[in-house]
N, C-alpha and C. Protein backbone atom coordinates (compact mmCIF):
# COMPACT_ATOMS: atom_id res chain seq x y z
N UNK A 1 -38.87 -81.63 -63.86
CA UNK A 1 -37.65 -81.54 -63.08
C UNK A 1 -36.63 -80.68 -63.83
N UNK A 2 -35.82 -79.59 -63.09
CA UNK A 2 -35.07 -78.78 -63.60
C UNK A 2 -33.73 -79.97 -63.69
N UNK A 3 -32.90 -79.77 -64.97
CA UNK A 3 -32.04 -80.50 -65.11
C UNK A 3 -30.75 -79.67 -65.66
N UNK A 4 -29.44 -80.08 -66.12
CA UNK A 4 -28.54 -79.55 -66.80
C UNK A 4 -27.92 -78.58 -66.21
N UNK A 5 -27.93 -78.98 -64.79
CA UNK A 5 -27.09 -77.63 -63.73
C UNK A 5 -27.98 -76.56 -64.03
N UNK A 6 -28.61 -75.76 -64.33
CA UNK A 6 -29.41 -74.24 -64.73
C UNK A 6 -29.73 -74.23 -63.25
N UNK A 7 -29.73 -72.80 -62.84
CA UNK A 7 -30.23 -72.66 -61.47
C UNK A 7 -31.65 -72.70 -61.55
N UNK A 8 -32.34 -72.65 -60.66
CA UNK A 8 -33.79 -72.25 -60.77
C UNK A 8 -34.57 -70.84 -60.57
N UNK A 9 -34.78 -70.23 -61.28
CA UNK A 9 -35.35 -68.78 -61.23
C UNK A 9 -36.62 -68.66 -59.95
N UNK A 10 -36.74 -67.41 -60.29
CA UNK A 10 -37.90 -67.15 -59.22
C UNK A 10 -38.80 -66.70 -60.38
N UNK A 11 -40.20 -66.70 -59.14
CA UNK A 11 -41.14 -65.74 -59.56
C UNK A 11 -41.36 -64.28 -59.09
N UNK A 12 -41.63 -63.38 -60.67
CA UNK A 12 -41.87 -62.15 -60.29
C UNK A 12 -43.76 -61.55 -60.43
N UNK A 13 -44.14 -61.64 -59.39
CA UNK A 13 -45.75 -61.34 -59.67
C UNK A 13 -45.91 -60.27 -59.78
N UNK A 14 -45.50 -59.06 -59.92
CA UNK A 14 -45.66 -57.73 -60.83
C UNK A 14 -44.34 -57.06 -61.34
N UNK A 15 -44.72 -55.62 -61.54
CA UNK A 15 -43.56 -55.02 -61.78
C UNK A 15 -42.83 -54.60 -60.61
N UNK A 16 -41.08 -54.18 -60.35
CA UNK A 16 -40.61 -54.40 -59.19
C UNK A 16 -40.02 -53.12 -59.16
N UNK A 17 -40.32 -52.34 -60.48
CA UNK A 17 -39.33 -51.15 -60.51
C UNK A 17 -39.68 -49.98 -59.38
N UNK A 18 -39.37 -49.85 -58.76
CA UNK A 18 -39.96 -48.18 -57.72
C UNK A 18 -39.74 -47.20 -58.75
N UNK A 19 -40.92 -45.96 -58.32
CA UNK A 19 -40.60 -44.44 -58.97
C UNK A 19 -39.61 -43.74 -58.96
N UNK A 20 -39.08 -43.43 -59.63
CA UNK A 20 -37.89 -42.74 -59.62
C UNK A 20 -37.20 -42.00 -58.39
N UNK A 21 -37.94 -41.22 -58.02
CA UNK A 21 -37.72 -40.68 -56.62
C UNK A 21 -37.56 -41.02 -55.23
N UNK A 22 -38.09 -42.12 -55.45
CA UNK A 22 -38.14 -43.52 -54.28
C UNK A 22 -37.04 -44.44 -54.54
N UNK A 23 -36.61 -44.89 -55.53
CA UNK A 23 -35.25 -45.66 -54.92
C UNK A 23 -34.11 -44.68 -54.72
N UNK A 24 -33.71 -45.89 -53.41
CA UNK A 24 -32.10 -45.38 -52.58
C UNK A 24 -31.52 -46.56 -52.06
N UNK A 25 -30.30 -46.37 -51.59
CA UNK A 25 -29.75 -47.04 -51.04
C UNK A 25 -29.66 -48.32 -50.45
N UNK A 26 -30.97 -47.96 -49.66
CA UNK A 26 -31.79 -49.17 -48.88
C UNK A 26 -32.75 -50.01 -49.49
N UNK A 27 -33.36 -49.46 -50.40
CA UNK A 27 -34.31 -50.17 -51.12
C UNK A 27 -34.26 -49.78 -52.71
N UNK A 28 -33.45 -50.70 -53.58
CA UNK A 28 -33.44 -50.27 -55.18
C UNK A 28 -34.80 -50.78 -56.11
N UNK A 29 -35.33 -51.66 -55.34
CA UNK A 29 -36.52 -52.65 -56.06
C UNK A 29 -37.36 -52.62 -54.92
N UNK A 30 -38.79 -53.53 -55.42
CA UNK A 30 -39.69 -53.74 -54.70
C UNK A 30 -39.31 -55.25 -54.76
N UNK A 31 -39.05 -56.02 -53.56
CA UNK A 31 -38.23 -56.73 -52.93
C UNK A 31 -39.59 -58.26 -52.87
N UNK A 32 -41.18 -57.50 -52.73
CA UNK A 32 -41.89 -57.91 -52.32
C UNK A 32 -42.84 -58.78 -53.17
N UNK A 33 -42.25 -58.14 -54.56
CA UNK A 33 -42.95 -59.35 -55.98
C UNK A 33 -42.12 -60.51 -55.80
N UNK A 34 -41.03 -60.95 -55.37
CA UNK A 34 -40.21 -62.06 -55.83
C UNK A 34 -40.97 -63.04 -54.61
N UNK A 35 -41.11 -64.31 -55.14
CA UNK A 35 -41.39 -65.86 -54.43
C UNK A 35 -41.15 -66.89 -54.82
N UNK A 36 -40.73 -67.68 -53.90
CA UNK A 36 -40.62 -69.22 -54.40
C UNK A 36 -41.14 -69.99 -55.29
N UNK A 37 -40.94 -70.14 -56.55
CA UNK A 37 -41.30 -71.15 -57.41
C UNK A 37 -41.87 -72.30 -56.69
N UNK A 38 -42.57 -73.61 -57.02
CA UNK A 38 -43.10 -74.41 -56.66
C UNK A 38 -41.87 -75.91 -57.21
N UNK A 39 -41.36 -77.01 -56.42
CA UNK A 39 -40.42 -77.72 -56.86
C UNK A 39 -40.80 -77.95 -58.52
N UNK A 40 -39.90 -77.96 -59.29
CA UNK A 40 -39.94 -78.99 -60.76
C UNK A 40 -40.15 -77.77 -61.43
N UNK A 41 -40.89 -76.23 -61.13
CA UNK A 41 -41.08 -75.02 -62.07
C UNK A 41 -39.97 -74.17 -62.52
N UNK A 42 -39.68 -73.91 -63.28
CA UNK A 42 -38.67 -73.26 -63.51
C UNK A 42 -38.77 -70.98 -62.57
N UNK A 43 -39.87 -71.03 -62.80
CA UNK A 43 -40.28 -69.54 -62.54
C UNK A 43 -40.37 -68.72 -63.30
N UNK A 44 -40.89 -67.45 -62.92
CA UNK A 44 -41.36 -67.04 -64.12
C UNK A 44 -40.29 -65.44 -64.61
N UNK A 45 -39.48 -65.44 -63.32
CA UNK A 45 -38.63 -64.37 -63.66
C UNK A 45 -37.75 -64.55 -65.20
N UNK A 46 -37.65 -63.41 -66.00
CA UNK A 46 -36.31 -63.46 -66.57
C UNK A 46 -35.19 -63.33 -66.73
N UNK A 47 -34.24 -63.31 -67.46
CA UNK A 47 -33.07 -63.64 -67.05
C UNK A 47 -32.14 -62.16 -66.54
N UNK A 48 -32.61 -60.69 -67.38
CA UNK A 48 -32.29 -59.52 -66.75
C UNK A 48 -33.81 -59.02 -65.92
N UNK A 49 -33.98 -59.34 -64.20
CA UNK A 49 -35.08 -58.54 -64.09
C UNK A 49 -35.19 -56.97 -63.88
N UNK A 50 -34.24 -56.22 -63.71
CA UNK A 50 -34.20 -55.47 -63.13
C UNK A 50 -32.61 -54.37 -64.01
N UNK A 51 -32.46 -53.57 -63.98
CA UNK A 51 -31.37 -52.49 -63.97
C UNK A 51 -30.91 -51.58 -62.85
N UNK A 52 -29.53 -52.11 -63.03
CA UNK A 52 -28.81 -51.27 -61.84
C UNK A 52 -29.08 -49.70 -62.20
N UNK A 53 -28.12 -49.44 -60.95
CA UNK A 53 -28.09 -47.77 -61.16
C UNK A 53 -26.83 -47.39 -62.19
N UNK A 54 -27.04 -46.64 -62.57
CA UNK A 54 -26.10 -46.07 -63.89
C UNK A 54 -24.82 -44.60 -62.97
N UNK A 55 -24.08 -44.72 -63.85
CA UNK A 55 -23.45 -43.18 -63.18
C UNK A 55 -23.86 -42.16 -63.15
N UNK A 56 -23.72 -41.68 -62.47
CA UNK A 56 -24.20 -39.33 -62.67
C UNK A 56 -23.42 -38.76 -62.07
N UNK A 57 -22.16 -38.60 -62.70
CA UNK A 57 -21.07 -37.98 -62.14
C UNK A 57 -20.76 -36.60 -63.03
N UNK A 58 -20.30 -35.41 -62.34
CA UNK A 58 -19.72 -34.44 -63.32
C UNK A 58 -18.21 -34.30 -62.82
N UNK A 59 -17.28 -34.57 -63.83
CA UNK A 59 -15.91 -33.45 -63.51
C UNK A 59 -15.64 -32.01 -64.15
N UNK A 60 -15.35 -31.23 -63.02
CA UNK A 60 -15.06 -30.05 -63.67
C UNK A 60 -13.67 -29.98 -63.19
N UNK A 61 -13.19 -28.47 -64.23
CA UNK A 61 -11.37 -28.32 -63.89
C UNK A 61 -11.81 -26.40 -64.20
N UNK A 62 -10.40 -26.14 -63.44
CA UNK A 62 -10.59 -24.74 -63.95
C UNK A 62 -8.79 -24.12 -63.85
N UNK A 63 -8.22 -23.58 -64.91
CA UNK A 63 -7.25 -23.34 -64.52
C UNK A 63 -6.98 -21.70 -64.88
N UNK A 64 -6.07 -21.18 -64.22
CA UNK A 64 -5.80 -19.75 -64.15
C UNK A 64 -4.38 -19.38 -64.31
N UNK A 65 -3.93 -18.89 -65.53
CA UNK A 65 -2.79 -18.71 -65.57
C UNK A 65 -2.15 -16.96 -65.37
N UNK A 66 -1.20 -16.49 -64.35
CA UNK A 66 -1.08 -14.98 -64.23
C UNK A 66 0.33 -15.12 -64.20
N UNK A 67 0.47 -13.67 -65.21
CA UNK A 67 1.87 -13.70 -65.69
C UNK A 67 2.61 -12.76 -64.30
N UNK A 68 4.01 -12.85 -63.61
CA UNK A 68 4.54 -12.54 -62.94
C UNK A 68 5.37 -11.27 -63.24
N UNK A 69 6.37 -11.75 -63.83
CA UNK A 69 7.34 -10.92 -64.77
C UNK A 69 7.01 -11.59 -66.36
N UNK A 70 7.81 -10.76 -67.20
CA UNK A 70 8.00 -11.24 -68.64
C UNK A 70 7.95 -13.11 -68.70
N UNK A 71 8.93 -13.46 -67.98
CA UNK A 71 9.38 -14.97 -68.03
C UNK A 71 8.74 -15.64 -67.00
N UNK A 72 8.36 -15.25 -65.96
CA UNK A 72 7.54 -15.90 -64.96
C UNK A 72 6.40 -15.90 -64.75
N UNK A 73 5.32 -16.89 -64.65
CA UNK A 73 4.22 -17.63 -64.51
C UNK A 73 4.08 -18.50 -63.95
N UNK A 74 2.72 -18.20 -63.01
CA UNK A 74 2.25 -19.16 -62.17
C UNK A 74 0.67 -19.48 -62.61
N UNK A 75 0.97 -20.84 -62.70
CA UNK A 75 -0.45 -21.56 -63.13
C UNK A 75 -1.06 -21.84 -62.32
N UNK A 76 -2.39 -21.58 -61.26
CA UNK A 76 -3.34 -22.10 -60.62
C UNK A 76 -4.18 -23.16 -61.04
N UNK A 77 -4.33 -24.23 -60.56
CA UNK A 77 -4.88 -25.41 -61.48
C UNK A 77 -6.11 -26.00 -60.34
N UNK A 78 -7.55 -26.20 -60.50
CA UNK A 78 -8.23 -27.41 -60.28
C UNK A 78 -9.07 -28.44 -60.57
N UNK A 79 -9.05 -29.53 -60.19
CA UNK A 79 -9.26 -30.59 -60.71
C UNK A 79 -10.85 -30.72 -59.84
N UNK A 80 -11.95 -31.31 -59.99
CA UNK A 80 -13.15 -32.11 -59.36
C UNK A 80 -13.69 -32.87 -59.91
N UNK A 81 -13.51 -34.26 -59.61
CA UNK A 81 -13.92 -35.28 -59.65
C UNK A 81 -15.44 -36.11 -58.69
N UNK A 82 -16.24 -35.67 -59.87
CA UNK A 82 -17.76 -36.02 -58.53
C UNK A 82 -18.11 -34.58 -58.18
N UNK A 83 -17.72 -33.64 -58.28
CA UNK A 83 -17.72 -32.07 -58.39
C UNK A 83 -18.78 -32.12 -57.39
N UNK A 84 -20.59 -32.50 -57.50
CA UNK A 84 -21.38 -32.67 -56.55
C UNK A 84 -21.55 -33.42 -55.69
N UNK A 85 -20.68 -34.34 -55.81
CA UNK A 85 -20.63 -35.49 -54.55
C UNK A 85 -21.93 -36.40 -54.41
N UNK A 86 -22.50 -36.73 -55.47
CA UNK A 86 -23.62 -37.38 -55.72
C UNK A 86 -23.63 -38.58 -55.72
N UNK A 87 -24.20 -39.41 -54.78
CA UNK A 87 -24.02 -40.52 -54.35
C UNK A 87 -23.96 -41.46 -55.89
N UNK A 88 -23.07 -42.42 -56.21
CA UNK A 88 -23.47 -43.22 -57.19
C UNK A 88 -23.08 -44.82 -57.04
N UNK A 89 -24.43 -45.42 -56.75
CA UNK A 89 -23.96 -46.96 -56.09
C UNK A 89 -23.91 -47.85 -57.47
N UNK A 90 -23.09 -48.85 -57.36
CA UNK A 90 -22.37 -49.63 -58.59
C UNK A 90 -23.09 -51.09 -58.39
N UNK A 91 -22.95 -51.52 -57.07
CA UNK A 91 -23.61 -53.20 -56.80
C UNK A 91 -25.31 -52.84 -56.10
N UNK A 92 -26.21 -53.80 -56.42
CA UNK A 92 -26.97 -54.21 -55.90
C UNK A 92 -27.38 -55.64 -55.94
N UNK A 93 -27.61 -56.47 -54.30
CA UNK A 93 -27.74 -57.43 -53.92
C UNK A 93 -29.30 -57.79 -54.73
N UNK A 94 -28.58 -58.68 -55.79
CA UNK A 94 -29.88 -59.56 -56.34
C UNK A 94 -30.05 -60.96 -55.99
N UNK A 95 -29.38 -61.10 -55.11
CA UNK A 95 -29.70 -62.86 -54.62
C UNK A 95 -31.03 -62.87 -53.42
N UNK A 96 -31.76 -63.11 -53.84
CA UNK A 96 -32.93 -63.67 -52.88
C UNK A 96 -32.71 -65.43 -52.31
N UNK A 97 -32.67 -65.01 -51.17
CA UNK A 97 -32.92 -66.29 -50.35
C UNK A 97 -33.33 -66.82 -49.74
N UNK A 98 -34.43 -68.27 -50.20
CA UNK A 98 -35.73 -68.59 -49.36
C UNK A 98 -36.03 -69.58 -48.55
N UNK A 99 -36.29 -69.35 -47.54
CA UNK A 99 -36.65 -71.00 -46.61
C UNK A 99 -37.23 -71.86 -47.49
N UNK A 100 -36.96 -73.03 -47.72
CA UNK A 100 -37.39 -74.30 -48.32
C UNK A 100 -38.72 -74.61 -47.40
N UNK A 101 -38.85 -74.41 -45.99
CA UNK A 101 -40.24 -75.31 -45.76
C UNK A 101 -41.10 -73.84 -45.60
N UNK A 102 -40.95 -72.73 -45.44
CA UNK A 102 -41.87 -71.38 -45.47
C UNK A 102 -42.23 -70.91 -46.53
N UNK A 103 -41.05 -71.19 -47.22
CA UNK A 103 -40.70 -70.02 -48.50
C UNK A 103 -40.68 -68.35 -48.44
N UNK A 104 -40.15 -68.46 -46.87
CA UNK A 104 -40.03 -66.57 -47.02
C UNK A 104 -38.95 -66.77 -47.20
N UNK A 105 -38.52 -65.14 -47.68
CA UNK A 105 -37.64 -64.67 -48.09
C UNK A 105 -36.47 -64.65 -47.08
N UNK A 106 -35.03 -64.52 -46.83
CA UNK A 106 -34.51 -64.41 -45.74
C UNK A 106 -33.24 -63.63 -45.83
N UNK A 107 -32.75 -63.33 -46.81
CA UNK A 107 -31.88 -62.24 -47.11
C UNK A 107 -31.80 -61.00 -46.62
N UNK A 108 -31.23 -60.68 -45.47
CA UNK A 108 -31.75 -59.49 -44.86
C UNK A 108 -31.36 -58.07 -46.21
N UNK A 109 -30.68 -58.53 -47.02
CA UNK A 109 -29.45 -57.64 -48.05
C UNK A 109 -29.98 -57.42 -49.14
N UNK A 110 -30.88 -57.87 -49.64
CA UNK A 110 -31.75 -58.39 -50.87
C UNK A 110 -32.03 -57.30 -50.93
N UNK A 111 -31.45 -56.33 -52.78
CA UNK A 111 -32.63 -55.12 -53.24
C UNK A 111 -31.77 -54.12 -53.01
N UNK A 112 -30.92 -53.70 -51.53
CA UNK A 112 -30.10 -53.16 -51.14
C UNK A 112 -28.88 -52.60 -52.06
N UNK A 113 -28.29 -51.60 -51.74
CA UNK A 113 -27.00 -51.22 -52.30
C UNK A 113 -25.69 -51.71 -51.83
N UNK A 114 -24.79 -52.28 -52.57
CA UNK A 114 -24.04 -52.88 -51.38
C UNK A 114 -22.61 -52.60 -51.74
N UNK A 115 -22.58 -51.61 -52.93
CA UNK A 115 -20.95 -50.81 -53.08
C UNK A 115 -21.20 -49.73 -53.97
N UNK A 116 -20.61 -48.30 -53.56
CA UNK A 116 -20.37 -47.73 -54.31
C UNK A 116 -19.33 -46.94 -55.34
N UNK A 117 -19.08 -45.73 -55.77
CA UNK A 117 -18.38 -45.78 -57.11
C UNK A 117 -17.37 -44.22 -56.46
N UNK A 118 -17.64 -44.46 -55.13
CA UNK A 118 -16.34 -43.46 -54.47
C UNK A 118 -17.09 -41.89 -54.33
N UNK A 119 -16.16 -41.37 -53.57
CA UNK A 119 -17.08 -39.79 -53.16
C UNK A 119 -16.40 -38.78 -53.73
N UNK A 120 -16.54 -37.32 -53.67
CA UNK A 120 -15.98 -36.62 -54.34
C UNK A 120 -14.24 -35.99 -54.39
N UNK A 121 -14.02 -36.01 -55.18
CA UNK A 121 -11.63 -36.00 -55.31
C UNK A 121 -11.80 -34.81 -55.36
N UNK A 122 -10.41 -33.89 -54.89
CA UNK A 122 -10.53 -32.90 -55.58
C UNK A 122 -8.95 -32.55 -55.67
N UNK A 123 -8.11 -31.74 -56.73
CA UNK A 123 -6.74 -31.96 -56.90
C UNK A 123 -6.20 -30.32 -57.18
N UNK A 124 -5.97 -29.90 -56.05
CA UNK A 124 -5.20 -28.55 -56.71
C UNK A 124 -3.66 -28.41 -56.42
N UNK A 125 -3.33 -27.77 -57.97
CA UNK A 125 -1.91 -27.93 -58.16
C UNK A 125 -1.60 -25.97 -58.37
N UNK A 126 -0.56 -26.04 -57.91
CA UNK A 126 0.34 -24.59 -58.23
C UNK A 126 1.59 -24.94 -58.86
N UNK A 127 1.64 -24.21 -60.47
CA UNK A 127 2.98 -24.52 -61.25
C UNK A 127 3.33 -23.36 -61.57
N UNK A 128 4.50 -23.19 -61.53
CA UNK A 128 5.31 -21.93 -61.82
C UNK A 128 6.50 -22.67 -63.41
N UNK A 129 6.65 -21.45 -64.09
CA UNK A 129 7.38 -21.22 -65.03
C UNK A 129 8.18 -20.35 -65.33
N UNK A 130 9.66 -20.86 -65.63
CA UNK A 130 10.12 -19.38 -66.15
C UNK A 130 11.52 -19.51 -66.52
């Protein structure tokens, strides 16, 4: 009998990681190793199964400064943030949730992406001097 408040883990019957090129959005894991422990087992998952997605963001800037007169200058300035606009998701739904008398799975969300880390900014400024 599981005791001491601890939740009860699952079982993972293989590896869950997809090929690189294959996870997205919709599917970050293979959703299809995880199952119901049997009552009183703890399971066999551990406690990190899996790794989120990481960032891959670039900022670039570029600025241009052209002189007017002697004393006057105008600075062209830009800013890009996410420069490629490359999707980068931050949450994924790791709660699996199982019928007690089936034991399927029922989480329609499970594996899924379910926030990401914003789309691409971009900031241009014109400054003058003189």
């Amino acid at each position: 009998m599981i005791g001491g408040g601890d939740g009860q883990r699952i079982n993972v019957s293989a590896n869950l990681n997809l090929p690189r090129g294959t996870r997205n959005g919709s599917k970050w894991f293979d959703t299809s190793v995880f199952s119901l422990p049997a009552a009183g087992y703890i399971g066999s998952a551990s406690r990190y199964v899996f790794r989120g997605p990481g960032p891959n963001q670039w900022d670039l800037s570029a600025f241009k400064e052209i002189a007017i007169h002697e004393k006057v200058k105008v600075e062209l300035r830009g800013e890009f943030y996410n420069a490629f606009n490359h999707t980068q998701w931050s949450g994924i739904n790791a709660s699996p949730q199982f019928n007690p008398s089936t034991g399927a799975q029922t989480n329609a969300l499970f594996g899924q992406a379910t926030s990401d880390r914003g789309p691409r900014v971009i900031q241009i400024a014109l400054r003058t001097t003189f």
